[in-house]
PDB file of N, CA and C in Angstrom:
ATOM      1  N   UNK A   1       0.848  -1.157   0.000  1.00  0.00           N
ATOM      2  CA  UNK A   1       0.000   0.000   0.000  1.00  0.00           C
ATOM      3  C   UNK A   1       0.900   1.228   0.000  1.00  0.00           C
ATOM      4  N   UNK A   2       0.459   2.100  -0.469  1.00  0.00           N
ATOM      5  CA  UNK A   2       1.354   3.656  -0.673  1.00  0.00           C
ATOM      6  C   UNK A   2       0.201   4.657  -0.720  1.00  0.00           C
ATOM      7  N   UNK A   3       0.976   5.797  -0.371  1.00  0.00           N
ATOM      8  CA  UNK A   3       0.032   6.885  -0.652  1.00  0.00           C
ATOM      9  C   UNK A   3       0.553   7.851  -1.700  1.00  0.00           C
ATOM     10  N   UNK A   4      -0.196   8.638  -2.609  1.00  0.00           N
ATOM     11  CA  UNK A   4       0.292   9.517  -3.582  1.00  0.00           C
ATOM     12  C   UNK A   4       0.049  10.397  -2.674  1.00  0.00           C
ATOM     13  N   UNK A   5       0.590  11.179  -2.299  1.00  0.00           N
ATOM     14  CA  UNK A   5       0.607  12.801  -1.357  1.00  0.00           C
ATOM     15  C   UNK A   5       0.112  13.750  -2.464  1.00  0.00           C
ATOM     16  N   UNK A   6       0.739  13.640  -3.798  1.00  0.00           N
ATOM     17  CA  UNK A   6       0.402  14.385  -4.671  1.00  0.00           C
ATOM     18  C   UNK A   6      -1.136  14.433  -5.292  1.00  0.00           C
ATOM     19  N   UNK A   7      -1.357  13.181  -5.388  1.00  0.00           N
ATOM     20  CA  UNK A   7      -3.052  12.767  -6.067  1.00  0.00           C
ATOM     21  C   UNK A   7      -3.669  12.711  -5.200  1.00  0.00           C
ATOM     22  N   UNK A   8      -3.235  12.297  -3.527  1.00  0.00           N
ATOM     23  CA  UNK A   8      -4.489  12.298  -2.614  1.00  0.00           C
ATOM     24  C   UNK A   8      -4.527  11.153  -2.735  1.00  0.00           C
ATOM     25  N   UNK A   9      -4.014  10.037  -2.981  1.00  0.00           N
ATOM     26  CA  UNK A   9      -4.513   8.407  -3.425  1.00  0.00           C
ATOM     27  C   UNK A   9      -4.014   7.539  -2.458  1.00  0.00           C
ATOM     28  N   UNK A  10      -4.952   6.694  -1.839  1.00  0.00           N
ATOM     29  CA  UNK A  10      -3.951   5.716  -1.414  1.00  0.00           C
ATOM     30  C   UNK A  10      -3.915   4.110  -2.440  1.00  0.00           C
ATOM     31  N   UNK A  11      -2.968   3.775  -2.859  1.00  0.00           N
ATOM     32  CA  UNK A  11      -2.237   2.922  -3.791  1.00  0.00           C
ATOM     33  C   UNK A  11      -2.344   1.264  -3.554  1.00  0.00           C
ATOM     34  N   UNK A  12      -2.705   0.612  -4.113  1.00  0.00           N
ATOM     35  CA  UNK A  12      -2.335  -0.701  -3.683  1.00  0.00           C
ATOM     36  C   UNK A  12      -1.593  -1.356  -4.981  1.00  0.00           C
ATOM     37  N   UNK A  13      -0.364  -2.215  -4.650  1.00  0.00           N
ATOM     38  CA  UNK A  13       0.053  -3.000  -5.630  1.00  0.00           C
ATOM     39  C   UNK A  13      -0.490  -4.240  -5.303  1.00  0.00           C
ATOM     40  N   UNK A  14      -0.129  -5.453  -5.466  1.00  0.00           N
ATOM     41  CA  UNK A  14      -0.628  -6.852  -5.809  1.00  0.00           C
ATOM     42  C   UNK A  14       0.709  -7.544  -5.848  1.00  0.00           C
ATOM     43  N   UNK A  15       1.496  -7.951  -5.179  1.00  0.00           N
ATOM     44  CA  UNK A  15       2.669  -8.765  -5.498  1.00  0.00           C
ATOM     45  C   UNK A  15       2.659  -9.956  -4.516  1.00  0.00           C
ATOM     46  N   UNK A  16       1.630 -10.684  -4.388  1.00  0.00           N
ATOM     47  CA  UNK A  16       0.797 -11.761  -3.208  1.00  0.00           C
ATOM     48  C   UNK A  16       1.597 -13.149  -4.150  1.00  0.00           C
ATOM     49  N   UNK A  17       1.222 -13.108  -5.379  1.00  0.00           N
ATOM     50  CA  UNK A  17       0.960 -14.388  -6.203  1.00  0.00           C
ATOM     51  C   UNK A  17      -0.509 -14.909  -6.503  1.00  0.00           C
ATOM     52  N   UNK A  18      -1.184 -14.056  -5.541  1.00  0.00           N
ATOM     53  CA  UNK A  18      -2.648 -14.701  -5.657  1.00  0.00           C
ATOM     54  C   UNK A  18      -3.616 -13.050  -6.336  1.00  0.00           C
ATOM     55  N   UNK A  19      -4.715 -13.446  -5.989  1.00  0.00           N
ATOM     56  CA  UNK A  19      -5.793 -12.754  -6.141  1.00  0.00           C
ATOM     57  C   UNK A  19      -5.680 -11.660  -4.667  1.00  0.00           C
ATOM     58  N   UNK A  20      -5.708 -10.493  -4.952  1.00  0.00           N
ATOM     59  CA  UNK A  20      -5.625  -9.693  -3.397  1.00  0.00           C
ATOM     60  C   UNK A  20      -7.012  -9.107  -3.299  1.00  0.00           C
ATOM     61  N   UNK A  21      -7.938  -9.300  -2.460  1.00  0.00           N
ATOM     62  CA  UNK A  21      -9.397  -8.734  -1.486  1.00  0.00           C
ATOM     63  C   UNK A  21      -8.450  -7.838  -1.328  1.00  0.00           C
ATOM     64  N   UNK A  22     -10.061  -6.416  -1.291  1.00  0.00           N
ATOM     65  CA  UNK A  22      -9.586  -5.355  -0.320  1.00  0.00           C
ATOM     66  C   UNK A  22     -11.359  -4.889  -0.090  1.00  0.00           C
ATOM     67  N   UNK A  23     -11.326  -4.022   1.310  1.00  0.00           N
ATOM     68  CA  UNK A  23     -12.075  -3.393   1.145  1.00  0.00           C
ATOM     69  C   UNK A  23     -11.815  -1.883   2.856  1.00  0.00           C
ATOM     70  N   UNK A  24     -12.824  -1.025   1.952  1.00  0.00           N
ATOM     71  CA  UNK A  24     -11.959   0.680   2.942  1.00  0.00           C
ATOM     72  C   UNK A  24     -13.347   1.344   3.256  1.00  0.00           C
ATOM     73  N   UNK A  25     -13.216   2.124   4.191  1.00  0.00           N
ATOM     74  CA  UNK A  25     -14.108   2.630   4.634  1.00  0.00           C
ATOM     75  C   UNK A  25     -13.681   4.385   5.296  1.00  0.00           C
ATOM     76  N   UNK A  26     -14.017   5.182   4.450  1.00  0.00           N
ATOM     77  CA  UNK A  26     -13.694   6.443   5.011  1.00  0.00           C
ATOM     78  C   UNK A  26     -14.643   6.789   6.361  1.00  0.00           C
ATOM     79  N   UNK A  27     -14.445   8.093   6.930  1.00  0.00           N
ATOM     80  CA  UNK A  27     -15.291   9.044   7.558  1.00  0.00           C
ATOM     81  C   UNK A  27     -14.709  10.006   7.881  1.00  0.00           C
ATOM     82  N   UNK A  28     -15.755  11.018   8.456  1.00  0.00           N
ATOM     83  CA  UNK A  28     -15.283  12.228   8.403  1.00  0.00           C
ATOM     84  C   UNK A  28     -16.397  12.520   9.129  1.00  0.00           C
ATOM     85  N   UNK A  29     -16.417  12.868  10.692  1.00  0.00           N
ATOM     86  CA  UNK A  29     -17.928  13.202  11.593  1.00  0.00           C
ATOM     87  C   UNK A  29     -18.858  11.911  11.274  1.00  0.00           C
ATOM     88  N   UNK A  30     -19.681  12.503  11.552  1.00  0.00           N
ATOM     89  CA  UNK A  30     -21.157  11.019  10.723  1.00  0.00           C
ATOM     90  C   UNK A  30     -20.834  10.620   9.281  1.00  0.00           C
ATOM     91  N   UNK A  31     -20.324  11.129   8.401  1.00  0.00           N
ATOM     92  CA  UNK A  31     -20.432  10.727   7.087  1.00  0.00           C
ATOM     93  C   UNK A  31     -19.453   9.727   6.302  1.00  0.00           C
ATOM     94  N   UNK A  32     -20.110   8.422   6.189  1.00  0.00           N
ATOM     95  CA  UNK A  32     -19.023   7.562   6.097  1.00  0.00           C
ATOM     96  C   UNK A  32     -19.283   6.919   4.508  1.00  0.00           C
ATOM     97  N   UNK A  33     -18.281   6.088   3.828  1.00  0.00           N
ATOM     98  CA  UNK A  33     -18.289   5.919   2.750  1.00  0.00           C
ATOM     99  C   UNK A  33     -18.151   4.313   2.498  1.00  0.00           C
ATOM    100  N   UNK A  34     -17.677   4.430   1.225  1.00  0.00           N
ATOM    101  CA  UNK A  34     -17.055   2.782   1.336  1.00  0.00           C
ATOM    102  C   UNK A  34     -16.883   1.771   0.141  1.00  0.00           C
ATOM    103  N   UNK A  35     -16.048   1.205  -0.083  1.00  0.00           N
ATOM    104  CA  UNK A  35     -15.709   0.734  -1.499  1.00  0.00           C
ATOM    105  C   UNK A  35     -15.036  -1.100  -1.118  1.00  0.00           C
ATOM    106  N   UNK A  36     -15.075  -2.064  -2.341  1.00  0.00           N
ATOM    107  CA  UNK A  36     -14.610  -3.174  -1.781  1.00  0.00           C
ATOM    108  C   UNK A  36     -13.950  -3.651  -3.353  1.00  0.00           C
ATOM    109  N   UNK A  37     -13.057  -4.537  -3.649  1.00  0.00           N
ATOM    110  CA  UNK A  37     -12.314  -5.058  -4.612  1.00  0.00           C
ATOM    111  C   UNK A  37     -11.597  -5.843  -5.013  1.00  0.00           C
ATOM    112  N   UNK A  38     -11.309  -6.478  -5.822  1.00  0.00           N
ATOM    113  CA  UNK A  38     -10.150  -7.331  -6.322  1.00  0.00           C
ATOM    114  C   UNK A  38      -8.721  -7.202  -7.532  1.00  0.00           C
ATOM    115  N   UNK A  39      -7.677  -7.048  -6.696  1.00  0.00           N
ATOM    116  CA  UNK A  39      -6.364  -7.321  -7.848  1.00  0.00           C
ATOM    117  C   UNK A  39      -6.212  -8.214  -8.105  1.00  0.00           C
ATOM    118  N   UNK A  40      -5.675  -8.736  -9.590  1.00  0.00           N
ATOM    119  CA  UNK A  40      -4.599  -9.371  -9.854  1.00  0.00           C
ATOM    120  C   UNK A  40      -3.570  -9.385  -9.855  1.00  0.00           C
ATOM    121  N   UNK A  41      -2.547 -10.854  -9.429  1.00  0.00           N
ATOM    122  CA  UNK A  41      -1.065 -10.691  -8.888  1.00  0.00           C
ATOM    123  C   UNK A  41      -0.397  -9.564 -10.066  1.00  0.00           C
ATOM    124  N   UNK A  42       0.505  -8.714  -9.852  1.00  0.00           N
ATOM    125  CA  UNK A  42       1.030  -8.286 -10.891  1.00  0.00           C
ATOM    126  C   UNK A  42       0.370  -6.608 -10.595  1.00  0.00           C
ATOM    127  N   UNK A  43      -0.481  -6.398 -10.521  1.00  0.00           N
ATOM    128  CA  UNK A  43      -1.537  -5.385 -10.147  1.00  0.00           C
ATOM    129  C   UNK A  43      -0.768  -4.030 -10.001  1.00  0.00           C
ATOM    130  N   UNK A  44      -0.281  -3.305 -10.547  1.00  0.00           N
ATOM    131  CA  UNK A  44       0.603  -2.192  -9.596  1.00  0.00           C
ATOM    132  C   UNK A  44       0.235  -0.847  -9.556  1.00  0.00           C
ATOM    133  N   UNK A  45       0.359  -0.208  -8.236  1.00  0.00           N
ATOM    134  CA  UNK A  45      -0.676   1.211  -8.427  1.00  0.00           C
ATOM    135  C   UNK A  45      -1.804   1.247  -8.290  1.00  0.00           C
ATOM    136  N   UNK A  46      -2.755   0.920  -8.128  1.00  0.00           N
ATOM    137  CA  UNK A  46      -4.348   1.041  -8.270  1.00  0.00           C
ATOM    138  C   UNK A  46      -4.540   1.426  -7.166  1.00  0.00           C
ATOM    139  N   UNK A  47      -5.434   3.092  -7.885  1.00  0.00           N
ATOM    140  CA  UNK A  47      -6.137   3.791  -6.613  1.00  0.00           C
ATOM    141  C   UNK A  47      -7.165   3.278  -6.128  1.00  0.00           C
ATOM    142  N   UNK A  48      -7.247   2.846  -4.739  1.00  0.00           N
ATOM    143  CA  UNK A  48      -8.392   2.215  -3.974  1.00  0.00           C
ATOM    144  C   UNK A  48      -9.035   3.643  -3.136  1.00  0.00           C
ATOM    145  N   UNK A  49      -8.295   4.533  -2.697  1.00  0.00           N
ATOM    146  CA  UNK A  49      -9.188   5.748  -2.033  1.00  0.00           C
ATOM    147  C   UNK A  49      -8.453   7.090  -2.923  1.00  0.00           C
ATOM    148  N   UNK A  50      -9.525   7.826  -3.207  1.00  0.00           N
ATOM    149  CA  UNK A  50      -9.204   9.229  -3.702  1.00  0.00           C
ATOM    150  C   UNK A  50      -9.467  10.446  -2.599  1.00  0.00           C
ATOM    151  N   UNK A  51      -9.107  11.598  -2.873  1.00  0.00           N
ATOM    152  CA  UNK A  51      -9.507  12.665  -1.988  1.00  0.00           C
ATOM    153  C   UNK A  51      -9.134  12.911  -0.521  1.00  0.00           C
ATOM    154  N   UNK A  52      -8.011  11.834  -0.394  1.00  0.00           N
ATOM    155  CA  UNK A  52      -7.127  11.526   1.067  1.00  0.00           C
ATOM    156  C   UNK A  52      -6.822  13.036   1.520  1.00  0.00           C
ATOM    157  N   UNK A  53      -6.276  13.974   0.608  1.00  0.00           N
ATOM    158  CA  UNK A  53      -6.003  15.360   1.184  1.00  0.00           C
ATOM    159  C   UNK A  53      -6.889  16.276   2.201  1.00  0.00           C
ATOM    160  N   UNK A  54      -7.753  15.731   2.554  1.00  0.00           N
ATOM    161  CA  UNK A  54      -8.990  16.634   3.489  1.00  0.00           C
ATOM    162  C   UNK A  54      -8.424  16.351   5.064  1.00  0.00           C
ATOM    163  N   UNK A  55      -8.339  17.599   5.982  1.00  0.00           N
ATOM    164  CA  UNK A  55      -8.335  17.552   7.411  1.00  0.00           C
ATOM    165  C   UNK A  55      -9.315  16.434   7.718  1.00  0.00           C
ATOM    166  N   UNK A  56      -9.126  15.982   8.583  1.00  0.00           N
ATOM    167  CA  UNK A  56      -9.956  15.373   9.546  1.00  0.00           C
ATOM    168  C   UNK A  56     -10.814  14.221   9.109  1.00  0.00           C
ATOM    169  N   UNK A  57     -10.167  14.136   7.938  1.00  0.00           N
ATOM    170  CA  UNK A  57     -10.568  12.422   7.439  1.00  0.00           C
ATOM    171  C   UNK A  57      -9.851  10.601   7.838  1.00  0.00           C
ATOM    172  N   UNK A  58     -10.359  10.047   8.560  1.00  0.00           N
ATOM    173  CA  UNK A  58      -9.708   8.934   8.814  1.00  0.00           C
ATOM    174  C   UNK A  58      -9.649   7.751   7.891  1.00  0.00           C
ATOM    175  N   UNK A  59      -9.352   6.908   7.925  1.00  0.00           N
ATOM    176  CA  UNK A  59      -9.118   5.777   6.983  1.00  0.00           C
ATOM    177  C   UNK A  59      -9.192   4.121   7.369  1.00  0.00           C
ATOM    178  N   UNK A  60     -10.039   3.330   7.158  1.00  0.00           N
ATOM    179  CA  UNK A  60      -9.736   1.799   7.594  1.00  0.00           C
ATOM    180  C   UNK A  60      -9.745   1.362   6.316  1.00  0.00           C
ATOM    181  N   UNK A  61      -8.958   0.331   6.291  1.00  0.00           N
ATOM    182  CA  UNK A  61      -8.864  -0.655   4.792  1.00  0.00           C
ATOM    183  C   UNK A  61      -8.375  -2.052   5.563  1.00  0.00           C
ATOM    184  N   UNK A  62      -9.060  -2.770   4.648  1.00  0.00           N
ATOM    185  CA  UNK A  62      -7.786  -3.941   5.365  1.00  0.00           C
ATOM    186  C   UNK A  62      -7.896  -4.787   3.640  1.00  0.00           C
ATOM    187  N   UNK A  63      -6.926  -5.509   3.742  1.00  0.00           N
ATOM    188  CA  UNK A  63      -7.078  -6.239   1.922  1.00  0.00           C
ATOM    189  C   UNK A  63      -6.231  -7.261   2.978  1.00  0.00           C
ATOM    190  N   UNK A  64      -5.789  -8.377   1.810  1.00  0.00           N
ATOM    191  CA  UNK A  64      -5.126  -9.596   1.786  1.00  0.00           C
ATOM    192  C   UNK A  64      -5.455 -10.543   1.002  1.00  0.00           C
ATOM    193  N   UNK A  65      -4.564 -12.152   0.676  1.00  0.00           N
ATOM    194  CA  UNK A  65      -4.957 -13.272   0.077  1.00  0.00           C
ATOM    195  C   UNK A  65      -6.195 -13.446  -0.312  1.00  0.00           C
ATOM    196  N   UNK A  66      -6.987 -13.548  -1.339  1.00  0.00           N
ATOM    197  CA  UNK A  66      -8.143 -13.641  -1.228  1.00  0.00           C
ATOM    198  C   UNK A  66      -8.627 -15.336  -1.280  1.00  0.00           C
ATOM    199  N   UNK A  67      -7.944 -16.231  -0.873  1.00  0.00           N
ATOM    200  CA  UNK A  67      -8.488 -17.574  -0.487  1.00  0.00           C
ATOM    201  C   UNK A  67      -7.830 -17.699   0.788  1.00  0.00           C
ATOM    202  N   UNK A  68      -7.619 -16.077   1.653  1.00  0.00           N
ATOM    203  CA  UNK A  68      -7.888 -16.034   3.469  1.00  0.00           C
ATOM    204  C   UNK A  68      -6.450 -16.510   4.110  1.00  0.00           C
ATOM    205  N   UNK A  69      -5.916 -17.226   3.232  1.00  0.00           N
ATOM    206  CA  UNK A  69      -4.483 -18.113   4.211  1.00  0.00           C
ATOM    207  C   UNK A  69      -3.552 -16.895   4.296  1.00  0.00           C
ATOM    208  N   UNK A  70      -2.879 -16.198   3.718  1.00  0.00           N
ATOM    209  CA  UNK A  70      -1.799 -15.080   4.055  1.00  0.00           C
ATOM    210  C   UNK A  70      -2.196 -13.694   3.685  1.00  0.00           C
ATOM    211  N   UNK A  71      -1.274 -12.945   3.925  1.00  0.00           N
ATOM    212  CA  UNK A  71      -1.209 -11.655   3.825  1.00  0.00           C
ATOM    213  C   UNK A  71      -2.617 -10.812   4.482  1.00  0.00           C
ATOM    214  N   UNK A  72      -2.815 -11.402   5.230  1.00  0.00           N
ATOM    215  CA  UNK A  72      -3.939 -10.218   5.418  1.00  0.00           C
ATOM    216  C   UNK A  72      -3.639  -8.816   6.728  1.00  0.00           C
ATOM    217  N   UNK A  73      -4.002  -8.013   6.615  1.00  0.00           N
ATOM    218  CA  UNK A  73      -3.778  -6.583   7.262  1.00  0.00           C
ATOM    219  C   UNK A  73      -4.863  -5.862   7.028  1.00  0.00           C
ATOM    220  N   UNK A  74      -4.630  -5.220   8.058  1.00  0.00           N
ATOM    221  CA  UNK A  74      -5.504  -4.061   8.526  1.00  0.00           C
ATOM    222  C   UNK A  74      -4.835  -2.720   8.874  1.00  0.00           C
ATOM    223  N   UNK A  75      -5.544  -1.846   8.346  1.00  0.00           N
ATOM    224  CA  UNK A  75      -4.829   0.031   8.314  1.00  0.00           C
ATOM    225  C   UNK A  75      -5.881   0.946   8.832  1.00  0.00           C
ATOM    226  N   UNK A  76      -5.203   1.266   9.370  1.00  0.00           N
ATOM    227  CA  UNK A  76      -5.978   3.010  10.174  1.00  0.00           C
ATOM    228  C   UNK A  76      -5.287   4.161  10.193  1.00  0.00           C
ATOM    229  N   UNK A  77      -5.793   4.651   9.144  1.00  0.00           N
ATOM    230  CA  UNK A  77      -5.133   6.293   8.738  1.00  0.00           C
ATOM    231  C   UNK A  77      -6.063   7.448   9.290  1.00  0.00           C
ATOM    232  N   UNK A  78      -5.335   8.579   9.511  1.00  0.00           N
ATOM    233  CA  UNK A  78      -5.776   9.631   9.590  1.00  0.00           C
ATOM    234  C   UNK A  78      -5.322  10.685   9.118  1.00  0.00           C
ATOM    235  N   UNK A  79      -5.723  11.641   8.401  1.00  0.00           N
ATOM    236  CA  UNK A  79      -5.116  12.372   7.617  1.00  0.00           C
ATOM    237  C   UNK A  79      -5.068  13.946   8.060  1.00  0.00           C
ATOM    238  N   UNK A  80      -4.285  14.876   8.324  1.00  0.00           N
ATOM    239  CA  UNK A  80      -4.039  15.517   9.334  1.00  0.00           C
ATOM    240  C   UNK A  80      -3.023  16.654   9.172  1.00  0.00           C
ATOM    241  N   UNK A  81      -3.307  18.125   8.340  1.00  0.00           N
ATOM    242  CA  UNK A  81      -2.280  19.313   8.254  1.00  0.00           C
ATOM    243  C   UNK A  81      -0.930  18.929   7.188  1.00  0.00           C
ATOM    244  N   UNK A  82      -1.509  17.590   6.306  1.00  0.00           N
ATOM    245  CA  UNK A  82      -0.308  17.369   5.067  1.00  0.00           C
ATOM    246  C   UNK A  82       0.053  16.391   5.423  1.00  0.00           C
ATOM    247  N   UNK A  83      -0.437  15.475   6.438  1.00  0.00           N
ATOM    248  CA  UNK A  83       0.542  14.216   6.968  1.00  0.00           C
ATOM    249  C   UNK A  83      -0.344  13.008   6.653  1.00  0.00           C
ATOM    250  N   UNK A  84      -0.477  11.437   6.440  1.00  0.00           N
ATOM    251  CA  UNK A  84      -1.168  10.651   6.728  1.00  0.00           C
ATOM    252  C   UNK A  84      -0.398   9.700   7.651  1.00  0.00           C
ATOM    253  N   UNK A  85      -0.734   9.361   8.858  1.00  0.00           N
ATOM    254  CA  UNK A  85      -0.571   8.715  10.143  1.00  0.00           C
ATOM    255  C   UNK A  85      -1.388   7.233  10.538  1.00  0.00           C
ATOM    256  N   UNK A  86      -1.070   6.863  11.132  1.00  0.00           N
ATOM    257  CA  UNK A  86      -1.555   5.991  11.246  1.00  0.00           C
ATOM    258  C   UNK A  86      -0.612   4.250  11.873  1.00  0.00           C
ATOM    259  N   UNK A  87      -1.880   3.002  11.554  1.00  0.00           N
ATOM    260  CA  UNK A  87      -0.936   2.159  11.636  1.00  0.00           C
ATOM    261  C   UNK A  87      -1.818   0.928  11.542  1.00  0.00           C
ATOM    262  N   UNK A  88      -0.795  -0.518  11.429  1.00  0.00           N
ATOM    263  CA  UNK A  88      -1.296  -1.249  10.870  1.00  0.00           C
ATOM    264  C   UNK A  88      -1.063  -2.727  11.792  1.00  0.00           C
ATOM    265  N   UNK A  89      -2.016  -3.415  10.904  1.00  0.00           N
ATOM    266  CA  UNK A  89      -1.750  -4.800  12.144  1.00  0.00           C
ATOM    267  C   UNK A  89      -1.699  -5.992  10.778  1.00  0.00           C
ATOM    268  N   UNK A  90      -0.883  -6.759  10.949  1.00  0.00           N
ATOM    269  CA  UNK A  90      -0.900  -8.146   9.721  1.00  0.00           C
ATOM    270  C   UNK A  90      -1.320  -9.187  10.642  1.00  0.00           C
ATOM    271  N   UNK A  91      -2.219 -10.107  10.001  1.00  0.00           N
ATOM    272  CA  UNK A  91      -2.861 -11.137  10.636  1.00  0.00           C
ATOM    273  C   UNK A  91      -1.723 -12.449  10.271  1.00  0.00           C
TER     274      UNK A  91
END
């Protein structure tokens, strides 16, 4: 996962070997969003969240293996005066 600072994007590549699940969930106060997906191995770059540049927007995603056995993680961003923060847990 990466973030474009420049586009506001946060990035996912695909270099699993498998099929990579994802799915993210913004908010911002009450107003929450939400998107879900699949890469193929090889996959590189693909914007999964746009519009990351806003104060006071947080971030959950978690993706991994999509037949469940490896790679899976979980992210919690917050985005904050030019910075994105946060942190992550691998299952």
């Amino acid at each position: 996962m990466y973030w474009d600072r420049t586009n506001g994007e946060i990035e996912l590549t695909n270099t699993s070997g498998d099929w990579c699940d994802y799915w993210w969930q913004p908010q911002k106060g009450a107003t929450t969003s939400g998107n879900s997906g699949t890469t193929a191995n090889g996959t590189s770059n693909i914007a999964i969240i746009s519009g990351t540049n806003n104060n006071d927007y947080g971030f959950e995603v978690h993706f991994g293996q999509a037949d469940g056995t490896t790679g899976l993680c979980s992210v919690r961003l917050q985005y904050a005066n030019g910075r994105l923060v946060g942190h992550y847990i691998k299952y």
